[in-house]
C-alpha atoms as a PDB file:
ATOM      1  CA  UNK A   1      -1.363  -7.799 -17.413  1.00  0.00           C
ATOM      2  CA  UNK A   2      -2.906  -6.142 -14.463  1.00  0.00           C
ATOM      3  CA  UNK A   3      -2.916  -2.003 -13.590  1.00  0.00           C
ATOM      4  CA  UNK A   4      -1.987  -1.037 -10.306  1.00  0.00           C
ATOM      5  CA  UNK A   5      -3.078   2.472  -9.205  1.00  0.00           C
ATOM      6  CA  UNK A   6      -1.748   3.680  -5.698  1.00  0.00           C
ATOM      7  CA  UNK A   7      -3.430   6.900  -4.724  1.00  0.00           C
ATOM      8  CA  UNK A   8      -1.763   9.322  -2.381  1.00  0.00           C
ATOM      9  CA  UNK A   9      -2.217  12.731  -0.710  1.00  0.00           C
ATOM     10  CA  UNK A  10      -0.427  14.582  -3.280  1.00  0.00           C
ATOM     11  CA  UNK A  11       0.327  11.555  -5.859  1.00  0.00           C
ATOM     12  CA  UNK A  12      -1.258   9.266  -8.183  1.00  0.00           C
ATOM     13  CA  UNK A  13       1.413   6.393  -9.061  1.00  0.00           C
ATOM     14  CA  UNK A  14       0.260   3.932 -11.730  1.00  0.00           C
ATOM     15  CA  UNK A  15       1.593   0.937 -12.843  1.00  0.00           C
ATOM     16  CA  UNK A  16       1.597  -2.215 -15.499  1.00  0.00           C
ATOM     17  CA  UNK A  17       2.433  -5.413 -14.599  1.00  0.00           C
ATOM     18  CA  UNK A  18       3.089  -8.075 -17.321  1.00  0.00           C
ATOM     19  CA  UNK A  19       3.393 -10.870 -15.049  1.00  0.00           C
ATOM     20  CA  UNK A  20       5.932 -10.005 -11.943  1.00  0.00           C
ATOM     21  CA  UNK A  21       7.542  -7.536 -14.005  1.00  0.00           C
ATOM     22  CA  UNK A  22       6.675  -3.574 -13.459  1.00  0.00           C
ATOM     23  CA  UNK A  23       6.382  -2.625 -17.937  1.00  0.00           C
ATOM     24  CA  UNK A  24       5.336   0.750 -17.468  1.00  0.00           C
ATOM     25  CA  UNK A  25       4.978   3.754 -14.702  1.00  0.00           C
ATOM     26  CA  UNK A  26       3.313   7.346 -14.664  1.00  0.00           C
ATOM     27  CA  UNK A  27       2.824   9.828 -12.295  1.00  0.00           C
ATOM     28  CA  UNK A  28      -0.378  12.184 -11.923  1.00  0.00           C
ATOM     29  CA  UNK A  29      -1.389  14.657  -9.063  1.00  0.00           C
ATOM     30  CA  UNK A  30      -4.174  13.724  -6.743  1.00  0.00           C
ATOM     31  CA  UNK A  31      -7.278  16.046  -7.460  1.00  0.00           C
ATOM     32  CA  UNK A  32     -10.519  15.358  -6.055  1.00  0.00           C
ATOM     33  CA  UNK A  33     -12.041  18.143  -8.473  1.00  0.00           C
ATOM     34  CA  UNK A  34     -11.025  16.016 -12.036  1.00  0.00           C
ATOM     35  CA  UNK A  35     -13.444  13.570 -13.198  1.00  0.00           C
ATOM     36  CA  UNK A  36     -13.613  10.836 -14.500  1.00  0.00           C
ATOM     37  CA  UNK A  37     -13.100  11.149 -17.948  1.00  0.00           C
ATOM     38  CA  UNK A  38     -10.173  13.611 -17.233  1.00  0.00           C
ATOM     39  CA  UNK A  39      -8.266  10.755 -14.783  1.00  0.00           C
ATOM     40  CA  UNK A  40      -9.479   8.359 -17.510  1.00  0.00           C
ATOM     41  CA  UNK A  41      -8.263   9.560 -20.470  1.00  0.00           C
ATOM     42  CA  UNK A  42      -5.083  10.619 -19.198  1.00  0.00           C
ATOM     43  CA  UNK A  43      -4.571   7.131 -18.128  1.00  0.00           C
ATOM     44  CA  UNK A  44      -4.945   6.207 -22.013  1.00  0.00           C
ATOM     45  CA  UNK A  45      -2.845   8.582 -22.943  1.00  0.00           C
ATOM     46  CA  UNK A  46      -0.207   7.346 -20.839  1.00  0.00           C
ATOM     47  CA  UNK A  47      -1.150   3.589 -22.586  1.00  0.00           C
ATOM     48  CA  UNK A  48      -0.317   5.342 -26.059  1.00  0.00           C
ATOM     49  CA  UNK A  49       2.876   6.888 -25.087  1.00  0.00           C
ATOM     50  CA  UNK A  50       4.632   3.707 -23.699  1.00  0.00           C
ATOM     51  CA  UNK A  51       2.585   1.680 -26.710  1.00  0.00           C
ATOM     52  CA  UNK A  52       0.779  -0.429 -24.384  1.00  0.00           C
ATOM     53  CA  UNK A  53      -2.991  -1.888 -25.463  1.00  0.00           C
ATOM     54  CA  UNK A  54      -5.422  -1.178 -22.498  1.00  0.00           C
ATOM     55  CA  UNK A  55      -7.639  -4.367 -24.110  1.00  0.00           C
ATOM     56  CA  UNK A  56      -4.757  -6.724 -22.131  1.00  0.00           C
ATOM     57  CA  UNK A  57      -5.272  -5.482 -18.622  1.00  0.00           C
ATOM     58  CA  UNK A  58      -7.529  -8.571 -17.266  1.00  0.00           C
ATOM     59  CA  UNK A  59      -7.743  -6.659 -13.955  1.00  0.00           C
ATOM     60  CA  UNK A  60      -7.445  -3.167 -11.937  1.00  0.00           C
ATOM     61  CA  UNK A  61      -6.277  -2.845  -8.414  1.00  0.00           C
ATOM     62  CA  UNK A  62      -6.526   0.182  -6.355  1.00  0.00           C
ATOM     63  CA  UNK A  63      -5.027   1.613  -3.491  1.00  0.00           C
ATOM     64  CA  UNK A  64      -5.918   4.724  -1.849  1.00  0.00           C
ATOM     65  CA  UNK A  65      -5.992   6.870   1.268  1.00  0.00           C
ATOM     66  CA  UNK A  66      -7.659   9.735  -0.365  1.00  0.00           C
ATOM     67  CA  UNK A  67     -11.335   8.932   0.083  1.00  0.00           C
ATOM     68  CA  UNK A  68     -12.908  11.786  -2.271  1.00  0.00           C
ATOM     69  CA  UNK A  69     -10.901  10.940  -5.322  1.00  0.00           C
ATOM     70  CA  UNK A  70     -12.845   7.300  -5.249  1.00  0.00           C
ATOM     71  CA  UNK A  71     -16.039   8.313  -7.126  1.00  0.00           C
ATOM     72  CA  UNK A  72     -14.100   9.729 -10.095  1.00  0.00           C
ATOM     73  CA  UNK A  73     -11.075   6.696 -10.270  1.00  0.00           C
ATOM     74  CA  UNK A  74     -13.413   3.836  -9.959  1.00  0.00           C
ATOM     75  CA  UNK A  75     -15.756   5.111 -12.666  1.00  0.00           C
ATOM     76  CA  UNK A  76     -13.080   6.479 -14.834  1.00  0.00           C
ATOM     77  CA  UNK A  77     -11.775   2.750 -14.745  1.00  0.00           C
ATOM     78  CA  UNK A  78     -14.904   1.488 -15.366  1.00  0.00           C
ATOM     79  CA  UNK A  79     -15.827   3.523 -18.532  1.00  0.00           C
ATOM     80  CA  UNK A  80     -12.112   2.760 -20.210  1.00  0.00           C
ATOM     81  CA  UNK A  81     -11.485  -0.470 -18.964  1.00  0.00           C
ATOM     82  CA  UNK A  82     -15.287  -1.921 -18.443  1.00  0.00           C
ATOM     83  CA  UNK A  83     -14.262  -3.783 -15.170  1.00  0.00           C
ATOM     84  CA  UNK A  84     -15.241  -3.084 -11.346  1.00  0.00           C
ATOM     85  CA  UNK A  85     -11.621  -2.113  -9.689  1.00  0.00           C
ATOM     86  CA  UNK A  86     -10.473  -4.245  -7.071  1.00  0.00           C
ATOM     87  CA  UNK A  87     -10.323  -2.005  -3.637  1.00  0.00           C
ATOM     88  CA  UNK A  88      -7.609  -2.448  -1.212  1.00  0.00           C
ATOM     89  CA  UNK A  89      -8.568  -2.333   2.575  1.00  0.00           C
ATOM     90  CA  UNK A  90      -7.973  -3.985   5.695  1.00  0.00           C
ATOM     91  CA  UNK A  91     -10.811  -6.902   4.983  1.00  0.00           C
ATOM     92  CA  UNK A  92      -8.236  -8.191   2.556  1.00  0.00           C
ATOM     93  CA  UNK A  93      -5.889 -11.506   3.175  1.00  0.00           C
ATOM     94  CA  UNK A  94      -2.629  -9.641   3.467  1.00  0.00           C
ATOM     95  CA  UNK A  95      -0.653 -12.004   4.779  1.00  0.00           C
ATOM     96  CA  UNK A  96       0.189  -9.672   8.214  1.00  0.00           C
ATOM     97  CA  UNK A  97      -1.881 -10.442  11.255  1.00  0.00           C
ATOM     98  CA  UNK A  98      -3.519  -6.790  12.141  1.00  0.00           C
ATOM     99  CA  UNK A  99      -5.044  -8.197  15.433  1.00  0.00           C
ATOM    100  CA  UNK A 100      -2.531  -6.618  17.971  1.00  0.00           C
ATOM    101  CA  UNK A 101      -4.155  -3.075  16.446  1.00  0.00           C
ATOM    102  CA  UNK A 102      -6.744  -1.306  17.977  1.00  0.00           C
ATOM    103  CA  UNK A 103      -9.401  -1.227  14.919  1.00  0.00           C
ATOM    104  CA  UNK A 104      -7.563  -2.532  12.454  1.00  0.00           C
ATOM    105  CA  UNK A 105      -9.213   0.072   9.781  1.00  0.00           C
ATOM    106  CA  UNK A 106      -7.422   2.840  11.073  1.00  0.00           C
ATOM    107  CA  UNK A 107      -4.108   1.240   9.658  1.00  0.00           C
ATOM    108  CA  UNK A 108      -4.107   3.315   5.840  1.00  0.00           C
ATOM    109  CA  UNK A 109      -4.479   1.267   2.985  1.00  0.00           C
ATOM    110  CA  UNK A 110      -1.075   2.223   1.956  1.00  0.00           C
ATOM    111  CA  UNK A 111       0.840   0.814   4.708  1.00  0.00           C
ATOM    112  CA  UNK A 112      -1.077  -1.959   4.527  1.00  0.00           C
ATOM    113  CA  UNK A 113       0.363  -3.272   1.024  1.00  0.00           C
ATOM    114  CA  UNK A 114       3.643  -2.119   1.632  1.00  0.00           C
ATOM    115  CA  UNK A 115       4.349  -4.001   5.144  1.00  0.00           C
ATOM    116  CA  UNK A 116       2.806  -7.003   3.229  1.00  0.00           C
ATOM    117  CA  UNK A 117       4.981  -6.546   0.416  1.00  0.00           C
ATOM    118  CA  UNK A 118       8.218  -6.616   2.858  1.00  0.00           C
ATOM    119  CA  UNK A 119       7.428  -9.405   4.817  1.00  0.00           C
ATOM    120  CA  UNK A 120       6.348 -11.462   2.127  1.00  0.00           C
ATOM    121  CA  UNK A 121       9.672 -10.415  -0.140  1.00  0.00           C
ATOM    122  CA  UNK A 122      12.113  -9.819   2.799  1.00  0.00           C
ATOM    123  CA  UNK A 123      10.898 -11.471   5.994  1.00  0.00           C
ATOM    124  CA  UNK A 124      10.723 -11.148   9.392  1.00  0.00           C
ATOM    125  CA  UNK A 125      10.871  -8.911  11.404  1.00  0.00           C
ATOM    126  CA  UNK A 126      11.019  -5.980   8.918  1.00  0.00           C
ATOM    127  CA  UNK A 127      10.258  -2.492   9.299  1.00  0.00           C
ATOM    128  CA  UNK A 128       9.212  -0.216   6.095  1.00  0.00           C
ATOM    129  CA  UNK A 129      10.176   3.272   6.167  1.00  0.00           C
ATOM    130  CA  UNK A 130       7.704   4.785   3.623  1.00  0.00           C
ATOM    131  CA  UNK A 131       9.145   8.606   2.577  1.00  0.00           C
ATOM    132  CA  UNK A 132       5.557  10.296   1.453  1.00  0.00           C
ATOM    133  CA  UNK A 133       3.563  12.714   2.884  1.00  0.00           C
ATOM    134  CA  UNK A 134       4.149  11.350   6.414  1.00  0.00           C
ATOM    135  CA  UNK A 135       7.291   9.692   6.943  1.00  0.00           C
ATOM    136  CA  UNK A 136       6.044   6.515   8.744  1.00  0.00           C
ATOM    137  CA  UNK A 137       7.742   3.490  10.592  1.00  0.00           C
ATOM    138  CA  UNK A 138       5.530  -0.168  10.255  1.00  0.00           C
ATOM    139  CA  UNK A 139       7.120  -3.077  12.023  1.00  0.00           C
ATOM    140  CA  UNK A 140       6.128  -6.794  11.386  1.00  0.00           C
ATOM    141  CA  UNK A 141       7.399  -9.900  13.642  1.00  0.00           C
ATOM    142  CA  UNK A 142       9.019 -13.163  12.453  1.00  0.00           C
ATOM    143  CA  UNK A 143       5.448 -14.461  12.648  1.00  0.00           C
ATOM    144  CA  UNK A 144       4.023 -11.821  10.359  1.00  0.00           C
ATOM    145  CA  UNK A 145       2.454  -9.940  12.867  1.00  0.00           C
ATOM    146  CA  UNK A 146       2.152  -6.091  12.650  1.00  0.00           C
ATOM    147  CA  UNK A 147       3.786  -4.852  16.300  1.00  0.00           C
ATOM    148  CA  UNK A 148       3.139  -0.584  15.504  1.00  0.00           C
ATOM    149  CA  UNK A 149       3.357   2.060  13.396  1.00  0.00           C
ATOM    150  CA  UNK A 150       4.691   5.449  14.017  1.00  0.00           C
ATOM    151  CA  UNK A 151       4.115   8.463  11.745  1.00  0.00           C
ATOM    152  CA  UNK A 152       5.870  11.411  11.736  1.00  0.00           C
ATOM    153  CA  UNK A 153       5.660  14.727   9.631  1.00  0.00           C
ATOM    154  CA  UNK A 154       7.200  13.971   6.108  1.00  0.00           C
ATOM    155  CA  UNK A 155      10.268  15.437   5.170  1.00  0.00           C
ATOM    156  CA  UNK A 156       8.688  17.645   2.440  1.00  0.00           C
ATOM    157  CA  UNK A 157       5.746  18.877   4.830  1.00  0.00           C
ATOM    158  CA  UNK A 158       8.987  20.283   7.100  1.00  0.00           C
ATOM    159  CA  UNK A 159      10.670  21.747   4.684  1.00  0.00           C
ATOM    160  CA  UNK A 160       7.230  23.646   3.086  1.00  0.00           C
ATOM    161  CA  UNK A 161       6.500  24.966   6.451  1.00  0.00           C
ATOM    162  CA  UNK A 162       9.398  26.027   7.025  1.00  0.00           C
ATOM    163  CA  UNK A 163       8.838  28.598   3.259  1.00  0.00           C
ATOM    164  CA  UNK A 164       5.423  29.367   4.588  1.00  0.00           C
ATOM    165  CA  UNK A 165       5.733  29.903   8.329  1.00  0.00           C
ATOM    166  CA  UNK A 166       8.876  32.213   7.836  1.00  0.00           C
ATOM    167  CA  UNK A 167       9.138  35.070   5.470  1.00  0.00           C
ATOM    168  CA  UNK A 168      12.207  35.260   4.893  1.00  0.00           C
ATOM    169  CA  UNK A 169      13.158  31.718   3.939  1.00  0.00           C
ATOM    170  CA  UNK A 170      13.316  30.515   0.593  1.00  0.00           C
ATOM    171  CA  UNK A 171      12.311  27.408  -0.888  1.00  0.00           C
ATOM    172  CA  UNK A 172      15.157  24.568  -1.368  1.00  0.00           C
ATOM    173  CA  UNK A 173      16.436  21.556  -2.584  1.00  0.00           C
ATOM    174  CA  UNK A 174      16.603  18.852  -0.188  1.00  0.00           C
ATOM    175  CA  UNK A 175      19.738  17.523  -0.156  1.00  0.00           C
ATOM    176  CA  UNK A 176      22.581  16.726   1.978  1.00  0.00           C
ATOM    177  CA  UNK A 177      24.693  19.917   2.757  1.00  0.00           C
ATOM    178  CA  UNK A 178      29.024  19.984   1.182  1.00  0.00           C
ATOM    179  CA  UNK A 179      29.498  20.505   4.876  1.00  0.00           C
ATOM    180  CA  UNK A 180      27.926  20.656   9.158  1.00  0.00           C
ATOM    181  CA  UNK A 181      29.629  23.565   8.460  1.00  0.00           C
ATOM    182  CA  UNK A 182      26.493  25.849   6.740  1.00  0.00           C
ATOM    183  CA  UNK A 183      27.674  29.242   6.401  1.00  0.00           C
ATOM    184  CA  UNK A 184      24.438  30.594   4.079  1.00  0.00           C
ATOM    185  CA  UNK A 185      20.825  30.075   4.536  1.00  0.00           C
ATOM    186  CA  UNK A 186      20.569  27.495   2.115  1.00  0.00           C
ATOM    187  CA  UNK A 187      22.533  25.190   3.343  1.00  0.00           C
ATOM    188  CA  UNK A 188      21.876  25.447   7.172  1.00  0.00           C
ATOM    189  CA  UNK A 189      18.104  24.695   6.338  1.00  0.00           C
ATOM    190  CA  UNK A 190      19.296  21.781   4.251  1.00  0.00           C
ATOM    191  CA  UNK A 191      21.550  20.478   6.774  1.00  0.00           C
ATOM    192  CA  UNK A 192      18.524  20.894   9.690  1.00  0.00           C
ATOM    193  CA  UNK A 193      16.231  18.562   7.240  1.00  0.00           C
ATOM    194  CA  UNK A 194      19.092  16.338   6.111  1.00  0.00           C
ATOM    195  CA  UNK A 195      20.605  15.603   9.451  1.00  0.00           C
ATOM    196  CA  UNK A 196      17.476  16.168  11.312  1.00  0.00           C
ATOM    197  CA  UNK A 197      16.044  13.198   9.396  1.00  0.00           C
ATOM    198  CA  UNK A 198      18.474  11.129   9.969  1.00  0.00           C
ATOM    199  CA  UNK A 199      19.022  11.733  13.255  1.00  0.00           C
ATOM    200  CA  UNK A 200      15.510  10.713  13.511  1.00  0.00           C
ATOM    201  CA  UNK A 201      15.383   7.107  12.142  1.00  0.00           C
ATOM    202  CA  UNK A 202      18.594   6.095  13.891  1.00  0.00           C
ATOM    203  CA  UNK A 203      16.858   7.186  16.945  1.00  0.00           C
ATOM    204  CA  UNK A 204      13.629   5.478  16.233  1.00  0.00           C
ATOM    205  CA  UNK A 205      15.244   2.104  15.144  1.00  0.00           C
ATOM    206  CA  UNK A 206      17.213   2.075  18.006  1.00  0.00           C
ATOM    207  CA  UNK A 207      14.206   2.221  20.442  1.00  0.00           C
ATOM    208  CA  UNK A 208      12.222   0.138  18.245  1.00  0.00           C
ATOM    209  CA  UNK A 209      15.255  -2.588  18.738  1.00  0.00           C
ATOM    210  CA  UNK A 210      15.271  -2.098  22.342  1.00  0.00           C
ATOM    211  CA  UNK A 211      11.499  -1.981  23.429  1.00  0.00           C
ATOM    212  CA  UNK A 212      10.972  -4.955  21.382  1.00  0.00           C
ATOM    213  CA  UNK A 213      14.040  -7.364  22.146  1.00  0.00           C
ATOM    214  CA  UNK A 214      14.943  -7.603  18.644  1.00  0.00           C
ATOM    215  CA  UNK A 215      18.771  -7.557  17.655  1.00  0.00           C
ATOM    216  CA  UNK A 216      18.351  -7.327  14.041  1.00  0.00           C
ATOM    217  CA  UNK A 217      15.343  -5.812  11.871  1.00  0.00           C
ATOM    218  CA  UNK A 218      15.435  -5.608   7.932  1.00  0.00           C
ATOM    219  CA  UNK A 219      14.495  -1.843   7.472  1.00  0.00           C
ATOM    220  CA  UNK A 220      13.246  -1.285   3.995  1.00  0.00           C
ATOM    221  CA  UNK A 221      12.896   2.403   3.016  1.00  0.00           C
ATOM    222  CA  UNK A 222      10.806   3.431   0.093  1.00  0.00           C
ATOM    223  CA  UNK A 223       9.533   7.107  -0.792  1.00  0.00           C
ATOM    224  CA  UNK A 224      11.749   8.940  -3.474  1.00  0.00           C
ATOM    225  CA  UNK A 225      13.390  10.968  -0.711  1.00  0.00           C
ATOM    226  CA  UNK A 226      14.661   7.563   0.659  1.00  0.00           C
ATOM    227  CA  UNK A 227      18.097   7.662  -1.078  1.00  0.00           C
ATOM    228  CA  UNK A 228      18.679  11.577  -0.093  1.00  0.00           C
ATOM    229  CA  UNK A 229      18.750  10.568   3.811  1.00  0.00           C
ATOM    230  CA  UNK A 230      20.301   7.499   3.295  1.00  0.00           C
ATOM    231  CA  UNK A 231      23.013   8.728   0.358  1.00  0.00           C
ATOM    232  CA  UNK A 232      26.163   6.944   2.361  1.00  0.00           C
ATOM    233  CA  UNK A 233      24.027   3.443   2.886  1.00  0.00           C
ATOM    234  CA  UNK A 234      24.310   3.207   6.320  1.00  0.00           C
ATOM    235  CA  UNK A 235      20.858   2.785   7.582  1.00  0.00           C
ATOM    236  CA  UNK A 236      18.678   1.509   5.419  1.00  0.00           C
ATOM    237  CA  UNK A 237      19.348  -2.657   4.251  1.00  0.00           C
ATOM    238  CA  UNK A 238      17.131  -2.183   1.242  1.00  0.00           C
ATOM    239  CA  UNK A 239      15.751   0.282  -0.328  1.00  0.00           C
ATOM    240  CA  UNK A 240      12.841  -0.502  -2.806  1.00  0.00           C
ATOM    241  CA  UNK A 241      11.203   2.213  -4.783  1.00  0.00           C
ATOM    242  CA  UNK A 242       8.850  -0.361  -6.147  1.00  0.00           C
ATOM    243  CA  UNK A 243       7.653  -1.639  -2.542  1.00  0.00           C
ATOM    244  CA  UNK A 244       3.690  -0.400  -3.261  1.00  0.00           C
ATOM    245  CA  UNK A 245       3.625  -1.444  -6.494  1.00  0.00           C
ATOM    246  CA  UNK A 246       4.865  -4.577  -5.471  1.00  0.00           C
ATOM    247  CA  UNK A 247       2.587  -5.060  -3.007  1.00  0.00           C
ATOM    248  CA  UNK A 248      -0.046  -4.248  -4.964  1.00  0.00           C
ATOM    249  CA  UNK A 249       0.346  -7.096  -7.135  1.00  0.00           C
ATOM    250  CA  UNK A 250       0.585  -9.574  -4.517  1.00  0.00           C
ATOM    251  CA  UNK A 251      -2.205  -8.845  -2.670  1.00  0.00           C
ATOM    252  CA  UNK A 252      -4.272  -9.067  -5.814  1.00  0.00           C
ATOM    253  CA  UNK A 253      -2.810 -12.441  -6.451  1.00  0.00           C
ATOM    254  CA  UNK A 254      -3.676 -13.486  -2.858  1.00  0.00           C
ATOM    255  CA  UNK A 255      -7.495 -12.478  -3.088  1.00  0.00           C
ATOM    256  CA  UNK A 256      -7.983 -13.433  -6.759  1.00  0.00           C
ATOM    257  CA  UNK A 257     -11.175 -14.477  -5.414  1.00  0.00           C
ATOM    258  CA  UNK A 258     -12.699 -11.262  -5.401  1.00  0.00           C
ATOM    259  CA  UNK A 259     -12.911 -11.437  -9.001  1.00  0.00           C
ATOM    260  CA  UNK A 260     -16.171 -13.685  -9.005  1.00  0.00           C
ATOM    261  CA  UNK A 261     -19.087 -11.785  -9.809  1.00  0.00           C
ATOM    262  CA  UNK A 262     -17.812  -8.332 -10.532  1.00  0.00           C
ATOM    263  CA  UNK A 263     -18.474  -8.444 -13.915  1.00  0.00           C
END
């Protein structure tokens, strides 16, 4: 079995695979100010609850675009698993050629095992759609090679601006409208993000289609708010809540190497 922790802005998703098969998941909020023993033991804790033995994880992967939370999750897996973590970045055999970029680097560790997950699970070309804290757009070729990546402002960033920046507008579910028709404040601010959203991968898709000369791309959404905007099916060919996890897990599989000597 291997652990797979995924470290985002506002998230901490873990995972355990038992072969290709997620077991177990948890959730945890990103905080640079917990240490070690706090991420640690609540990582055991989580172990207990779902009755899994932390003595048959051979190996810990991590991937993170929250640099100050590093100190405390690498030694909090050393102290309760005794192992050296194995640390995502763009040095790593990913499958996806990165040379078309700039400085590769600057491509976050998190898009980085999720548009290797796609096009080694779905093929070519594929764009992921990754709800999160940014709402961002990766496209990889036929060949495997990664042709750009937009980001926009996430869905949930909108909608908590919106609360903060105007008095006198509450905080909501996000969720698409009964009707276009919005008649109380709710609802129009619901269907502004719902259609608003929408309205903006259609649009970006569509350019995407016609800059590059492609006539059909698998788009693969993943990001919890995924099946809100996409509720009727109609833009998204798969979505795959699991896409980081997976990805995880295969790009520890494709750099077992990195294994030698950490011990």
């Amino acid at each position: 079995m291997i652990l797979v922790i995924n470290v985002g802005n506002n998230e901490m998703i873990v995972a355990v695979f038992d072969g290709e098969e997620v077991i177990a998941s948890w959730r945890m909020s990103t905080n640079a100010m917990k240490t070690s023993d706090e991420i640690g033991s609540t990582i055991m804790r989580f172990f207990d609850f779902d009755d899994i033995d932390a003595d048959n994880i051979e190996d810990v992967v991590i991937s993170s675009v929250v640099p100050n939370v590093m100190y405390s999750l690498t030694n909090a897996v050393k102290k309760y698993f005794r192992m050296e973590p194995v640390i995502v970045d763009s040095s790593m055999f990913s499958g996806v050629d990165l040379s078309r970029m700039k400085n590769p680097k600057e491509l976050g560790n998190n898009r980085l095992v999720n548009i290797s997950a796609a096009y080694e699970l779905y093929g070519g070309p594929v764009m992921v759609v990754d709800y999160a804290t940014c709402t961002t757009y990766d496209l990889v070729d036929d060949k495997g090679v990664f042709l750009t990546g937009i980001t926009a402002p996430g869905i949930t960033v909108c909608t908590e601006s919106l609360f903060v920046k105007a008095a006198q507008l509450p905080k909501i579910e996000i969720k698409k409208p009964d009707s276009i028709y919005c008649q109380d404040i709710i609802s129009c601010i619901q269907g502004g993000i719902y259609y608003g959203h929408r309205g903006e991968i259609k649009y970006i898709i569509d350019c995407i289609k016609k800059e590059t000369g492609f006539e059909k791309i698998t788009v693969v959404a993943t990001g919890g708010l995924a099946k809100v905007i996409d509720n009727e099916g109609d833009i998204f060919d798969i979505i795959d809540p699991f896409l980081s996890f997976k990805g995880l897990r295969l790009l520890y599989e494709k750099n077992k190497n990195l294994r030698e000597g950490r011990e």
